[in-house]
PDB file of N, CA and C in Angstrom:
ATOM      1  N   UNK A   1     111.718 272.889  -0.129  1.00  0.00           N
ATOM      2  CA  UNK A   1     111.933 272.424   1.226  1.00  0.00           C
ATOM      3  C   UNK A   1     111.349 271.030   1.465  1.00  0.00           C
ATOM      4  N   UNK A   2     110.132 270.303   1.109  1.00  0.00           N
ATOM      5  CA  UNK A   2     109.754 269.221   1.365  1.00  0.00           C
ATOM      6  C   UNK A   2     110.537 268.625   0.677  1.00  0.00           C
ATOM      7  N   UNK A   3     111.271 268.622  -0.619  1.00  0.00           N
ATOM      8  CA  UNK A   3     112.018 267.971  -1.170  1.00  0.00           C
ATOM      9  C   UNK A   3     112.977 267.368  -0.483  1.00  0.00           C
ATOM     10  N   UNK A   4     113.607 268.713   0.023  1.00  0.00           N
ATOM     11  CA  UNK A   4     114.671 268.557   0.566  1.00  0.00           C
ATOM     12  C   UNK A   4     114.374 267.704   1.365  1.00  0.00           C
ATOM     13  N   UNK A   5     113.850 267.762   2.861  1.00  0.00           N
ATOM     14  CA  UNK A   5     113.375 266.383   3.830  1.00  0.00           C
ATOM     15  C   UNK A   5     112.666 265.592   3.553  1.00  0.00           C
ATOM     16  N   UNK A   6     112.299 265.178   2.252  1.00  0.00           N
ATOM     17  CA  UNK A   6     111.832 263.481   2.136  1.00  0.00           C
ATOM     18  C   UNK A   6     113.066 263.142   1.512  1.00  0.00           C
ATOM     19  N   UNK A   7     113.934 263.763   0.699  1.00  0.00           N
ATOM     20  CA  UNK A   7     115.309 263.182   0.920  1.00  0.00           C
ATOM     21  C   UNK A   7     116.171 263.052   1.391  1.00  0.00           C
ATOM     22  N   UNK A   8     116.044 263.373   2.899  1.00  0.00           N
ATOM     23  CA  UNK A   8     116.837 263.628   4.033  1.00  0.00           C
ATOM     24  C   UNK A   8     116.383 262.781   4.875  1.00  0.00           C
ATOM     25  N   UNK A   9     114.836 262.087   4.491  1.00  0.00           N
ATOM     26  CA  UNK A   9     114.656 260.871   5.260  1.00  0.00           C
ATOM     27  C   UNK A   9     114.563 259.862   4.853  1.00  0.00           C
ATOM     28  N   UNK A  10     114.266 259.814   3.264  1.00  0.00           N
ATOM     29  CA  UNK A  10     114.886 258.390   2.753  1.00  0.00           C
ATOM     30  C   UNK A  10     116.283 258.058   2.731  1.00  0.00           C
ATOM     31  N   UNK A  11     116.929 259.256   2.788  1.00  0.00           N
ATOM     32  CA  UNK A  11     118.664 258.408   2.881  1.00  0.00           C
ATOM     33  C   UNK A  11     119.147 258.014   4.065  1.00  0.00           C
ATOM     34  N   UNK A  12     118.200 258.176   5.157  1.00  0.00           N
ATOM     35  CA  UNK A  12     118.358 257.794   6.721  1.00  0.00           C
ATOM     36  C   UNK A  12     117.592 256.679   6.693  1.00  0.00           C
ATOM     37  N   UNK A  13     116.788 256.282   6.238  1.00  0.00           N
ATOM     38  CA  UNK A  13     116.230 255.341   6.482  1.00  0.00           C
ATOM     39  C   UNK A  13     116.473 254.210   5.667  1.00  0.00           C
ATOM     40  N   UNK A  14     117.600 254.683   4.721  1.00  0.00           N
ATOM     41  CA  UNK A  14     118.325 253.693   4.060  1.00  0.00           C
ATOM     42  C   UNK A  14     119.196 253.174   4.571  1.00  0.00           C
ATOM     43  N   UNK A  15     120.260 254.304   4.925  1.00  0.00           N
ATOM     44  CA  UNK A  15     121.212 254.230   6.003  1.00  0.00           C
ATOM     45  C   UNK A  15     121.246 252.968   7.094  1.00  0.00           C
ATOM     46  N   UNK A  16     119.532 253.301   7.690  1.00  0.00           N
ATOM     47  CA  UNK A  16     119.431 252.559   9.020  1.00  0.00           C
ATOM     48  C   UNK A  16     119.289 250.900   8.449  1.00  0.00           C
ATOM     49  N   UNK A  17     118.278 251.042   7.090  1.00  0.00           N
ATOM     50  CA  UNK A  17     118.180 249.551   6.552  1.00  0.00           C
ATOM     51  C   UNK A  17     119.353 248.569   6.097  1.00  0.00           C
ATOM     52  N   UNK A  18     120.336 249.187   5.802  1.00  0.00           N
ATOM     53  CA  UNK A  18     121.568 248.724   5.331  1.00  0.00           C
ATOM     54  C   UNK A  18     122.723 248.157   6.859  1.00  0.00           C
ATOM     55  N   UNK A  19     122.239 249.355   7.803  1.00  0.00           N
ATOM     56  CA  UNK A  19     122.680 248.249   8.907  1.00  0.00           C
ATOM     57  C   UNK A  19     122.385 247.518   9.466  1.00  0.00           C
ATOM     58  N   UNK A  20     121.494 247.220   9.105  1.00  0.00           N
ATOM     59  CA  UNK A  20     120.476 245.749   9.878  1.00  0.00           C
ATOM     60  C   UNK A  20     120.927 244.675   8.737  1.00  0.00           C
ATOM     61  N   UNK A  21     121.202 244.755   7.662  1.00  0.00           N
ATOM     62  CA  UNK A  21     121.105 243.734   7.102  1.00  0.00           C
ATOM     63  C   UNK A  21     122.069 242.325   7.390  1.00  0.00           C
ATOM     64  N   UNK A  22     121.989 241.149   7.086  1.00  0.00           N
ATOM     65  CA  UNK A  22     122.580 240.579   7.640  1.00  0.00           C
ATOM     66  C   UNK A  22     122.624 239.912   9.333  1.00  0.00           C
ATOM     67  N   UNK A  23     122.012 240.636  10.071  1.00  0.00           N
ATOM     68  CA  UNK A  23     121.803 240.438  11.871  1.00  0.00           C
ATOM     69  C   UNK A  23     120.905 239.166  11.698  1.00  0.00           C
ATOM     70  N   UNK A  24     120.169 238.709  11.096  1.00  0.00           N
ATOM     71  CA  UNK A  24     119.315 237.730  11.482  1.00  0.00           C
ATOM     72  C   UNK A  24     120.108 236.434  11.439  1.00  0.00           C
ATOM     73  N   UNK A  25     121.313 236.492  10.129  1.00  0.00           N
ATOM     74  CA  UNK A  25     122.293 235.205  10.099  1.00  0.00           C
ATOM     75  C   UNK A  25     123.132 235.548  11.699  1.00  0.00           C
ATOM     76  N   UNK A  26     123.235 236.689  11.472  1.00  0.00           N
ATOM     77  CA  UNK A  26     124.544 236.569  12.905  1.00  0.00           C
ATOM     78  C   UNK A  26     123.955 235.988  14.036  1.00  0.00           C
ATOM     79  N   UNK A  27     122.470 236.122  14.483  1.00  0.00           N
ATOM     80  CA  UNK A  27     122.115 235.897  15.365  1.00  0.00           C
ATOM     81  C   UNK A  27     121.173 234.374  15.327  1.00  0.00           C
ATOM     82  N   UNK A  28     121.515 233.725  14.150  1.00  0.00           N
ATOM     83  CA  UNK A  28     121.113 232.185  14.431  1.00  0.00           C
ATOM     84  C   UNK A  28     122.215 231.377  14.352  1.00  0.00           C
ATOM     85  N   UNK A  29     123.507 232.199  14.187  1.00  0.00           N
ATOM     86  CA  UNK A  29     125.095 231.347  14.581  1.00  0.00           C
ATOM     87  C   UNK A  29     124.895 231.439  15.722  1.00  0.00           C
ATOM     88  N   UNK A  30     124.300 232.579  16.478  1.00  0.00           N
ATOM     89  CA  UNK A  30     125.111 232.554  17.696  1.00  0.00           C
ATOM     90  C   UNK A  30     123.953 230.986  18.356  1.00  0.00           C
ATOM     91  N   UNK A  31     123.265 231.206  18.139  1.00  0.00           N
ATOM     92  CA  UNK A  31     121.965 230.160  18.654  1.00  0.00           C
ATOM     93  C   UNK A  31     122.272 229.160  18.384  1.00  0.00           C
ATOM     94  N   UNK A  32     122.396 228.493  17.544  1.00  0.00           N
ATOM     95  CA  UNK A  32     122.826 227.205  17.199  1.00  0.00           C
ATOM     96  C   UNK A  32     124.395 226.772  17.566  1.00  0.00           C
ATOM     97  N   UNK A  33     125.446 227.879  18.400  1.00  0.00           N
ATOM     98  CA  UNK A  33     126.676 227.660  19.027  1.00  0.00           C
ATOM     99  C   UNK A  33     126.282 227.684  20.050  1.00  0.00           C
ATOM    100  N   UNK A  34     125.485 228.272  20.792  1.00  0.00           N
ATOM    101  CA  UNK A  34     124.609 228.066  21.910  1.00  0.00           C
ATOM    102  C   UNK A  34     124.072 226.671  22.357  1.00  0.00           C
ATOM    103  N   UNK A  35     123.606 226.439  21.347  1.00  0.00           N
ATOM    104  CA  UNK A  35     122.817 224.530  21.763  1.00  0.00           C
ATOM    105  C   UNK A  35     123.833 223.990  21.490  1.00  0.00           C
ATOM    106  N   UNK A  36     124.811 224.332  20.533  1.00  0.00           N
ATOM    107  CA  UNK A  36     126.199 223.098  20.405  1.00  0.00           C
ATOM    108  C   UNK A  36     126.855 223.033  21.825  1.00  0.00           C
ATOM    109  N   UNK A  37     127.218 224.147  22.338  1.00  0.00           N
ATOM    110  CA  UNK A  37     127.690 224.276  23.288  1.00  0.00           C
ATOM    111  C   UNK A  37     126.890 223.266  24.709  1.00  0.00           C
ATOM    112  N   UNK A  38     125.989 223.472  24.961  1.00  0.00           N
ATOM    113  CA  UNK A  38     124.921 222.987  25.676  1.00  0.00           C
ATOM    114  C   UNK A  38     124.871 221.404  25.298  1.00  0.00           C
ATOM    115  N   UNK A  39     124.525 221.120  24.374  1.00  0.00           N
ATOM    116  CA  UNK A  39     124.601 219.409  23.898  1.00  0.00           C
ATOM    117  C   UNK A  39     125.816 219.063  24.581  1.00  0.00           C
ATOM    118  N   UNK A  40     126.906 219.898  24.381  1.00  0.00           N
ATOM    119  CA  UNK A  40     128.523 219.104  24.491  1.00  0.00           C
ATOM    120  C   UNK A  40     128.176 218.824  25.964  1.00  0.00           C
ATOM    121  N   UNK A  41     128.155 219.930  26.815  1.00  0.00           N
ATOM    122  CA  UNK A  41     128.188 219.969  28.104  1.00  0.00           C
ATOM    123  C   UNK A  41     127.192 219.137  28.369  1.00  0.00           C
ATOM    124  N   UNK A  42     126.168 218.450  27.935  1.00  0.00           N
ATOM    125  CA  UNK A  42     125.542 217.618  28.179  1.00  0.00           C
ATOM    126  C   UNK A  42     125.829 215.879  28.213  1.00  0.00           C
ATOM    127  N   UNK A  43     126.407 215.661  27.476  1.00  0.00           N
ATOM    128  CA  UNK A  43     126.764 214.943  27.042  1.00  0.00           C
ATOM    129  C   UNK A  43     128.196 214.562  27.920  1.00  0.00           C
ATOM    130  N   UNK A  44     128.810 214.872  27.618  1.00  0.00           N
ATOM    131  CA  UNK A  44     130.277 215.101  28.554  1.00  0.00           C
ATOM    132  C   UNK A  44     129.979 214.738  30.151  1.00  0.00           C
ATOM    133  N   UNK A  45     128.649 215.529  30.588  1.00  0.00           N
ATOM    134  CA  UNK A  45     128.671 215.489  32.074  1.00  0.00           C
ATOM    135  C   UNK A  45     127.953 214.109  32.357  1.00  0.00           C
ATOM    136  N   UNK A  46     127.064 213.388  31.254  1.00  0.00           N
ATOM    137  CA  UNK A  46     126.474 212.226  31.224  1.00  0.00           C
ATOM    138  C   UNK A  46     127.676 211.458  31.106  1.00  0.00           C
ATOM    139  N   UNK A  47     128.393 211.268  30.427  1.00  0.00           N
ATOM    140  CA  UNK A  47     129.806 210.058  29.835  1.00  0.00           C
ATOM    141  C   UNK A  47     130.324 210.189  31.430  1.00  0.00           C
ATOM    142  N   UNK A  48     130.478 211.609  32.096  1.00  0.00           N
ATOM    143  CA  UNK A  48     130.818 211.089  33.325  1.00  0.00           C
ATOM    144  C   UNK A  48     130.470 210.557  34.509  1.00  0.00           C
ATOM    145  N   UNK A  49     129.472 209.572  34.079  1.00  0.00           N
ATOM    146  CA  UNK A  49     128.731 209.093  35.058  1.00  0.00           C
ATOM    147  C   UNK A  49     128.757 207.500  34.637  1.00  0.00           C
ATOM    148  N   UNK A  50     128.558 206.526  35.779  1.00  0.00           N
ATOM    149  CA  UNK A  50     128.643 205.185  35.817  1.00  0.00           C
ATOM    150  C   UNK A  50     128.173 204.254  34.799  1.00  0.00           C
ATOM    151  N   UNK A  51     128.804 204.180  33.798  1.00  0.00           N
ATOM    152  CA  UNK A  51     127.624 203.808  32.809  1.00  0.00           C
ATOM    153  C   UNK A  51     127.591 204.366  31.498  1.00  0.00           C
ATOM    154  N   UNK A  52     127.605 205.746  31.604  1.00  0.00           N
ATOM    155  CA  UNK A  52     127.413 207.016  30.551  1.00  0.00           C
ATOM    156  C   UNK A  52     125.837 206.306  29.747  1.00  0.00           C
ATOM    157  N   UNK A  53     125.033 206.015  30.036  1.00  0.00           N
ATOM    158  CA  UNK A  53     123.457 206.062  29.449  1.00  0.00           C
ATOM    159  C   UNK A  53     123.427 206.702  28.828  1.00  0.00           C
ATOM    160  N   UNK A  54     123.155 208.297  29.954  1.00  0.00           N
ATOM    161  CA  UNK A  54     122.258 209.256  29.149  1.00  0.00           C
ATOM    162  C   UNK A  54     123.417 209.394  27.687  1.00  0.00           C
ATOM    163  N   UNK A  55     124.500 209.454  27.952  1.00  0.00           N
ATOM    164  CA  UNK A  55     125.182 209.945  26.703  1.00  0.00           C
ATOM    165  C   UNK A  55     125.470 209.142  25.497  1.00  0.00           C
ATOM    166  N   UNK A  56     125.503 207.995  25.729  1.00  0.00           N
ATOM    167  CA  UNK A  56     125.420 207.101  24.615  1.00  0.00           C
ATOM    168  C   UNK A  56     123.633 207.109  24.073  1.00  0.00           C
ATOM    169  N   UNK A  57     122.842 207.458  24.858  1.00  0.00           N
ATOM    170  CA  UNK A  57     121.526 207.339  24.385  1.00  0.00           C
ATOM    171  C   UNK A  57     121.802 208.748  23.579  1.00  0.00           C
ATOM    172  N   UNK A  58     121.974 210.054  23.881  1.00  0.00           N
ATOM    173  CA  UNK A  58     122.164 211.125  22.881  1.00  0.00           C
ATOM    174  C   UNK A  58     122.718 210.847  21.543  1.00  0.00           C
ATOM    175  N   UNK A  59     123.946 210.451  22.017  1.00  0.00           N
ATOM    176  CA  UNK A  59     124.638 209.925  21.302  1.00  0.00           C
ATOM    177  C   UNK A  59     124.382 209.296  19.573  1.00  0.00           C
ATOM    178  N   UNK A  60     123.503 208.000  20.001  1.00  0.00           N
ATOM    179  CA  UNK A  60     122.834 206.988  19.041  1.00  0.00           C
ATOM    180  C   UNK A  60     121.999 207.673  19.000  1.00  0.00           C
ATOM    181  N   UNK A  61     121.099 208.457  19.360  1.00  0.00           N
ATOM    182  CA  UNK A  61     120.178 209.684  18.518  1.00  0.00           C
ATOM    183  C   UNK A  61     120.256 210.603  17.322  1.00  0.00           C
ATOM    184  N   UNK A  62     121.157 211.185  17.991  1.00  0.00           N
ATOM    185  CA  UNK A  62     122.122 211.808  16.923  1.00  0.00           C
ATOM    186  C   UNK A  62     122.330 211.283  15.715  1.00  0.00           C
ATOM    187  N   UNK A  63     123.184 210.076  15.886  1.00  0.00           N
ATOM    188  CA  UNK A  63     123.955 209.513  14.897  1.00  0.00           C
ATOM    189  C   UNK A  63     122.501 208.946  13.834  1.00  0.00           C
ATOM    190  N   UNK A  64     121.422 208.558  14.756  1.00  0.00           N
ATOM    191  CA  UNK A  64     120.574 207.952  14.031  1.00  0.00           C
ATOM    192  C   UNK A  64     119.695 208.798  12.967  1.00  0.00           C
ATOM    193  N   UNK A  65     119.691 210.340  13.573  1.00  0.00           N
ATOM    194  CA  UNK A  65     118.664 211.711  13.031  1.00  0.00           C
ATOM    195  C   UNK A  65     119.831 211.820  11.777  1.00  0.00           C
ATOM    196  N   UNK A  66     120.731 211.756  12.033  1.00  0.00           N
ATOM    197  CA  UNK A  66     122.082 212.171  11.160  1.00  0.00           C
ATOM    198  C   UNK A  66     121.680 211.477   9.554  1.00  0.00           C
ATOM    199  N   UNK A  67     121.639 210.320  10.280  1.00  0.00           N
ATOM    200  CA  UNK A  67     121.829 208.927   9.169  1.00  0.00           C
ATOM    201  C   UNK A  67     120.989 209.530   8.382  1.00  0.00           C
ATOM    202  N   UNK A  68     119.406 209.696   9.025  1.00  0.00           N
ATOM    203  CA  UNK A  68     118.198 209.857   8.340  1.00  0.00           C
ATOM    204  C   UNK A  68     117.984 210.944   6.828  1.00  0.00           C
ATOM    205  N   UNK A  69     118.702 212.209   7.630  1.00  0.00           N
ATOM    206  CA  UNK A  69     119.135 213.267   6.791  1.00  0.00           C
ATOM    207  C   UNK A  69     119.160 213.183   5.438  1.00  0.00           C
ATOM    208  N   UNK A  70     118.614 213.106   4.270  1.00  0.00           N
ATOM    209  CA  UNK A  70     119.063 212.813   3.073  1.00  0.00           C
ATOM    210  C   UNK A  70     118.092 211.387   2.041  1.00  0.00           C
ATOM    211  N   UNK A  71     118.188 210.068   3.426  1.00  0.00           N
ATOM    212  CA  UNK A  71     117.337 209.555   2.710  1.00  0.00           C
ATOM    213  C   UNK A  71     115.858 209.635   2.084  1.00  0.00           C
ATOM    214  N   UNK A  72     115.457 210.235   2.777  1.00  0.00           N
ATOM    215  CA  UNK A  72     114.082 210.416   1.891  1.00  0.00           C
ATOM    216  C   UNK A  72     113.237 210.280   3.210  1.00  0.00           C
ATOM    217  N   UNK A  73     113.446 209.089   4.245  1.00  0.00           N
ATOM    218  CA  UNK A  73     112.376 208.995   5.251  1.00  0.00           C
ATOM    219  C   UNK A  73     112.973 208.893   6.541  1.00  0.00           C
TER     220      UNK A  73
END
């Protein structure tokens, strides 16, 4: 009988481990489509304004963090 239910709870608790796996990627797509989303709308609502500043200042941020990426500094 103990046999029986420690193998009746390791295969549940395998069970349960096998469906979790993977959730931590799903849930830093969704996060990082989240801030994409948010940047755009940011950006967009700045360009529509007299000038567009704030959004060309994002903008050349961006492009500048971008550049950086790879070289070394």
């Amino acid at each position: 009988m103990p046999y029986r239910m420690m193998g009746w709870v390791h295969a549940n608790i395998a069970r349960v481990w096998r469906e979790q796996t993977g959730q931590g990627t799903v849930e830093y797509v969704g996060l990082m489509l989240l801030l994409a989303t948010l940047l755009t709308g940011v950006v967009a609502a700045a360009g529509a304004l007299k000038g567009g500043g704030i959004a060309k200042e994002v903008a050349d941020t961006l492009r500048e963090t971008i550049s950086k990426v790879g070289k070394g500094k």
